[in-house]
C-alpha atoms as a PDB file:
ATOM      1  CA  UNK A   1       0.000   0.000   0.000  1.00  0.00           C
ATOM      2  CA  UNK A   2       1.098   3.155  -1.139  1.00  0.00           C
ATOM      3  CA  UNK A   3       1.985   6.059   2.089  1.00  0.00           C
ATOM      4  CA  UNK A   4      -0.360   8.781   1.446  1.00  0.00           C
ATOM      5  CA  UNK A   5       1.999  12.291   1.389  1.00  0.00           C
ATOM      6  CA  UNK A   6       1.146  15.014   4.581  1.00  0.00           C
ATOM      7  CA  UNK A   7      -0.518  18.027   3.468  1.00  0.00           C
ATOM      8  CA  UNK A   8      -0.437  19.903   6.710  1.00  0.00           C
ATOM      9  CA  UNK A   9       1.341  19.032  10.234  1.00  0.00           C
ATOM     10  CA  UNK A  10      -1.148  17.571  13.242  1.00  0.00           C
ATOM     11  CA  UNK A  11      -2.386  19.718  15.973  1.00  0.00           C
ATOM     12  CA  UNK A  12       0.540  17.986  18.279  1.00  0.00           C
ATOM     13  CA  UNK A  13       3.139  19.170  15.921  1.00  0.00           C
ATOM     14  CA  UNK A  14       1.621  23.095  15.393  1.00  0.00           C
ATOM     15  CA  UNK A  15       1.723  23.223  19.063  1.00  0.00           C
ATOM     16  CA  UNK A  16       5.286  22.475  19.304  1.00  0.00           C
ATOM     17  CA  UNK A  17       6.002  24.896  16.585  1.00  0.00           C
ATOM     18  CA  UNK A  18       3.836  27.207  18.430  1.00  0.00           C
ATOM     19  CA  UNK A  19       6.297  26.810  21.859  1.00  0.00           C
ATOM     20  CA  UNK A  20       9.683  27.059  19.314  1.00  0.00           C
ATOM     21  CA  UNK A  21       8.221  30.289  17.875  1.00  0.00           C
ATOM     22  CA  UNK A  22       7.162  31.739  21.245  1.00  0.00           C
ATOM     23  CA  UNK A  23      10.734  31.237  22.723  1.00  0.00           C
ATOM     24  CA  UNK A  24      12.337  32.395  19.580  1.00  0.00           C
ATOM     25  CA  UNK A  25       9.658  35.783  19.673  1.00  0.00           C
ATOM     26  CA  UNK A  26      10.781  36.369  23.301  1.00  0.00           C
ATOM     27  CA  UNK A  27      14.301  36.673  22.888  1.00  0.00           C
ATOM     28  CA  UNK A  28      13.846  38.447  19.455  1.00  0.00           C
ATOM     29  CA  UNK A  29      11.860  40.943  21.620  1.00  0.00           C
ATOM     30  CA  UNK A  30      14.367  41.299  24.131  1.00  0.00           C
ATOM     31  CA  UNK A  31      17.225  41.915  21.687  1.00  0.00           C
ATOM     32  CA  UNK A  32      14.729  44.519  20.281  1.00  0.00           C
ATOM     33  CA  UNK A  33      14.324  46.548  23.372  1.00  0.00           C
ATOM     34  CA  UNK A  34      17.969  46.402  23.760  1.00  0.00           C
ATOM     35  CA  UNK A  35      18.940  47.895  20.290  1.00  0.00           C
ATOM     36  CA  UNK A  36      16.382  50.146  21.148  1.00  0.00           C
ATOM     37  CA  UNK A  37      17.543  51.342  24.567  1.00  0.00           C
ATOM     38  CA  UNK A  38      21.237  51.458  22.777  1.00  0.00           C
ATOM     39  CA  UNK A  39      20.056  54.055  20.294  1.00  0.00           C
ATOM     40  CA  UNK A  40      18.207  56.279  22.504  1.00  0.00           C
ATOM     41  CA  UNK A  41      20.289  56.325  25.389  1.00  0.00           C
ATOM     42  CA  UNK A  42      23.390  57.033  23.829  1.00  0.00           C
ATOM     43  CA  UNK A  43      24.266  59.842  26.075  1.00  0.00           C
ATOM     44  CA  UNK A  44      25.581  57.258  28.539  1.00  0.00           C
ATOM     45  CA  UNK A  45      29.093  58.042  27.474  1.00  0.00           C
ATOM     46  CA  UNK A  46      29.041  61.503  26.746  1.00  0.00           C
ATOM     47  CA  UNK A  47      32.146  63.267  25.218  1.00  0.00           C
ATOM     48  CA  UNK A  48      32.216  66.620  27.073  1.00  0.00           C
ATOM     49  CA  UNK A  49      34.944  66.067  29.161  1.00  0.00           C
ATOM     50  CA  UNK A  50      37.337  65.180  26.420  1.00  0.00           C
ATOM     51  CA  UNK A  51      39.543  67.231  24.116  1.00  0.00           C
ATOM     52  CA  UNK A  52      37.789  68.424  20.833  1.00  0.00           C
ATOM     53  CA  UNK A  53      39.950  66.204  18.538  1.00  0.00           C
ATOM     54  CA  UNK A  54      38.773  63.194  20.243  1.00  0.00           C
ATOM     55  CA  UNK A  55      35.277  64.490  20.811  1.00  0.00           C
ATOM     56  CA  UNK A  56      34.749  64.339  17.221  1.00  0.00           C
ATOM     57  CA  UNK A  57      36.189  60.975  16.484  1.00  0.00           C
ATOM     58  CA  UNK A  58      34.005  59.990  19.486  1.00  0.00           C
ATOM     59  CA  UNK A  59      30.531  62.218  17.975  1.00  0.00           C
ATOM     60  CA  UNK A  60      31.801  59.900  14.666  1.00  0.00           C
ATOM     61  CA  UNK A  61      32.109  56.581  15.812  1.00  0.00           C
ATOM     62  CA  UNK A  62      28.717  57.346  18.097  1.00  0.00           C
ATOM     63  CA  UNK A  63      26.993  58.301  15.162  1.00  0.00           C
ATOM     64  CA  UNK A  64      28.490  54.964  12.719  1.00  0.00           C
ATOM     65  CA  UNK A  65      27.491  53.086  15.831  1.00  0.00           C
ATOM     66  CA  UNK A  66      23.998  54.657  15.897  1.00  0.00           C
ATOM     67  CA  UNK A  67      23.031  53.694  12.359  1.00  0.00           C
ATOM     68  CA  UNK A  68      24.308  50.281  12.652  1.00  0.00           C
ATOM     69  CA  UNK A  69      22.267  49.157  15.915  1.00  0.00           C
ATOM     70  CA  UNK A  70      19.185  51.282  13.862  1.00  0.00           C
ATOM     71  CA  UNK A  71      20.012  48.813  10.845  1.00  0.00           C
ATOM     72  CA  UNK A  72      19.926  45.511  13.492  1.00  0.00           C
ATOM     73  CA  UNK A  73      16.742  47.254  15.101  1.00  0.00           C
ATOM     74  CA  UNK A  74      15.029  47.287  11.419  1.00  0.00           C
ATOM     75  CA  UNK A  75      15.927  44.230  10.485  1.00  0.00           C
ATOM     76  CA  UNK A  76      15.091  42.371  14.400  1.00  0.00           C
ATOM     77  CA  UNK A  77      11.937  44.267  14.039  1.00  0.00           C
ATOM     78  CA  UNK A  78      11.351  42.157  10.480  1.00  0.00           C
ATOM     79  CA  UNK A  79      12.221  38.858  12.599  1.00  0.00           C
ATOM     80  CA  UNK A  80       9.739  39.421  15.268  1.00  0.00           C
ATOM     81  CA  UNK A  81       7.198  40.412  12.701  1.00  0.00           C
ATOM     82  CA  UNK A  82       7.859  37.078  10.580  1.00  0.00           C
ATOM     83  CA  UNK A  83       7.615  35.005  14.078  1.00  0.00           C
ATOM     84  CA  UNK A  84       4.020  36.702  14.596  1.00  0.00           C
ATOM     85  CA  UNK A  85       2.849  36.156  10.758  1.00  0.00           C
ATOM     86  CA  UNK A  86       3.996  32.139  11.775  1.00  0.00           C
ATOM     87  CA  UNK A  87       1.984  31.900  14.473  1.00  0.00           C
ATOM     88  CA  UNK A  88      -0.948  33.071  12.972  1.00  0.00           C
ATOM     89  CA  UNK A  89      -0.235  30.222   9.939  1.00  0.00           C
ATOM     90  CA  UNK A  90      -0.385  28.150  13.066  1.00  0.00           C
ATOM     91  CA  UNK A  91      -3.807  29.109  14.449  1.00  0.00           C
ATOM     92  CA  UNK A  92      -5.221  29.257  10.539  1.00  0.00           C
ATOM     93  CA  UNK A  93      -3.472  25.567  10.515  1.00  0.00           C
ATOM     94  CA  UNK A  94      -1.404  26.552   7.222  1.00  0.00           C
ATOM     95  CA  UNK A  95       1.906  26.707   8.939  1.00  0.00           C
ATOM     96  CA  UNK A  96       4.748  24.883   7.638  1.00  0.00           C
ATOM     97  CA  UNK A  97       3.344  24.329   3.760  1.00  0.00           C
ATOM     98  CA  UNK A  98       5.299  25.849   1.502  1.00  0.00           C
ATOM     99  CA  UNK A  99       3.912  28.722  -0.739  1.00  0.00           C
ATOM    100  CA  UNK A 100       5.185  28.257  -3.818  1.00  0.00           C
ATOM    101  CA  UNK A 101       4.975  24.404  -4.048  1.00  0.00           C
ATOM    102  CA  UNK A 102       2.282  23.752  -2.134  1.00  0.00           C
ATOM    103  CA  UNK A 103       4.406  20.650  -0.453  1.00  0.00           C
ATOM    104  CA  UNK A 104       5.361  20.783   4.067  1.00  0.00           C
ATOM    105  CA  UNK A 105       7.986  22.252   4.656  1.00  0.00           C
ATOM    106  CA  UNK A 106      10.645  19.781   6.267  1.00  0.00           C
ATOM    107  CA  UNK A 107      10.209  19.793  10.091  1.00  0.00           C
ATOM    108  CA  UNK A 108      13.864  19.692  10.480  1.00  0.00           C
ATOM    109  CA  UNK A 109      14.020  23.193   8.805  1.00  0.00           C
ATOM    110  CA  UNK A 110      11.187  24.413  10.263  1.00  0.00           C
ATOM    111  CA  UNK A 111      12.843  23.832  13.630  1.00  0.00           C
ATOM    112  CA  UNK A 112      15.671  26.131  12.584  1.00  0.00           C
ATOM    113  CA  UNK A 113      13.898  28.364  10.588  1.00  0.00           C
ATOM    114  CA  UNK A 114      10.488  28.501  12.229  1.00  0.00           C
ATOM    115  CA  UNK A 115       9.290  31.304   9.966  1.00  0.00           C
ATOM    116  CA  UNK A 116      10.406  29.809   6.745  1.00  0.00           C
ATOM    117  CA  UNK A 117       7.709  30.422   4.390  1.00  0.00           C
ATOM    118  CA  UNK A 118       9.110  28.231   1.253  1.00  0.00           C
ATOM    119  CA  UNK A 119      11.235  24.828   1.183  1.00  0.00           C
ATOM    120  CA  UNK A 120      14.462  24.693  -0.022  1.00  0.00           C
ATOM    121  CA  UNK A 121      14.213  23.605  -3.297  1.00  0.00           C
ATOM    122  CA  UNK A 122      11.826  26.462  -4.142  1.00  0.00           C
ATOM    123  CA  UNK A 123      13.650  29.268  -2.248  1.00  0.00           C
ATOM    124  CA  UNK A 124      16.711  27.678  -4.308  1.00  0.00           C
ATOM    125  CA  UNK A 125      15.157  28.153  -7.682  1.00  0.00           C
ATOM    126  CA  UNK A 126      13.560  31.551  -6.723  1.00  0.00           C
ATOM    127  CA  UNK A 127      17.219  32.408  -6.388  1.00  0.00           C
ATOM    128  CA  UNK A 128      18.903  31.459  -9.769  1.00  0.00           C
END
């Protein structure tokens, strides 16, 4: 007898996909608030009571430093959103099947990747 292919993963499995995702949105959140108490509370080290060539190199690097934790803050913000959009797919019960191919997405990737949105092989070919 023939095994009939999975279209979507049981209730059991969303639910531990749910509990990866929720750990995963937790820390994403946390590494949020911290970029975002970095960049607005960079008067911490200020530069006043240092000599005006260095207090420019100092303003410099603050400001390079500024615009790189604003790029990680963007781009966490992204993460956290993808997490949320996952665990909706979870409560509609579509979670985990890829949208191009229509085929599950391997659990083993979803583990790692838990808002993967594609399988490999279609990601892959999106990209050539």
């Amino acid at each position: 007898m023939a095994e009939v292919e999975k279209t979507r993963y049981s209730d059991a499995e969303l639910e531990e996909f749910r509990q990866v995702i929720l750990r995963k949105l937790e820390a994403a959140r946390a590494d949020y608030e911290l970029l975002r108490d970095t960049i607005t509370h960079a008067a911490g080290n200020d530069t006043e009571d240092t000599s005006p060539t260095y207090k420019v190199l100092e303003e410099g690097a603050a400001t390079l430093s500024k615009e790189e934790n604003g790029r990680l803050a963007t781009h966490q913000l992204k993460f956290i959103r993808n997490l949320e959009m996952a665990l909706v797919r979870i409560e509609n019960k579509t979670y985990g099947i890829c949208k191009t191919t229509g085929k599950l997405i391997p659990k083993e990737r979803l583990m790692k990747v838990p808002h993967a949105t594609e399988c490999i092989e279609a990601k892959e070919g999106r990209l050539k």
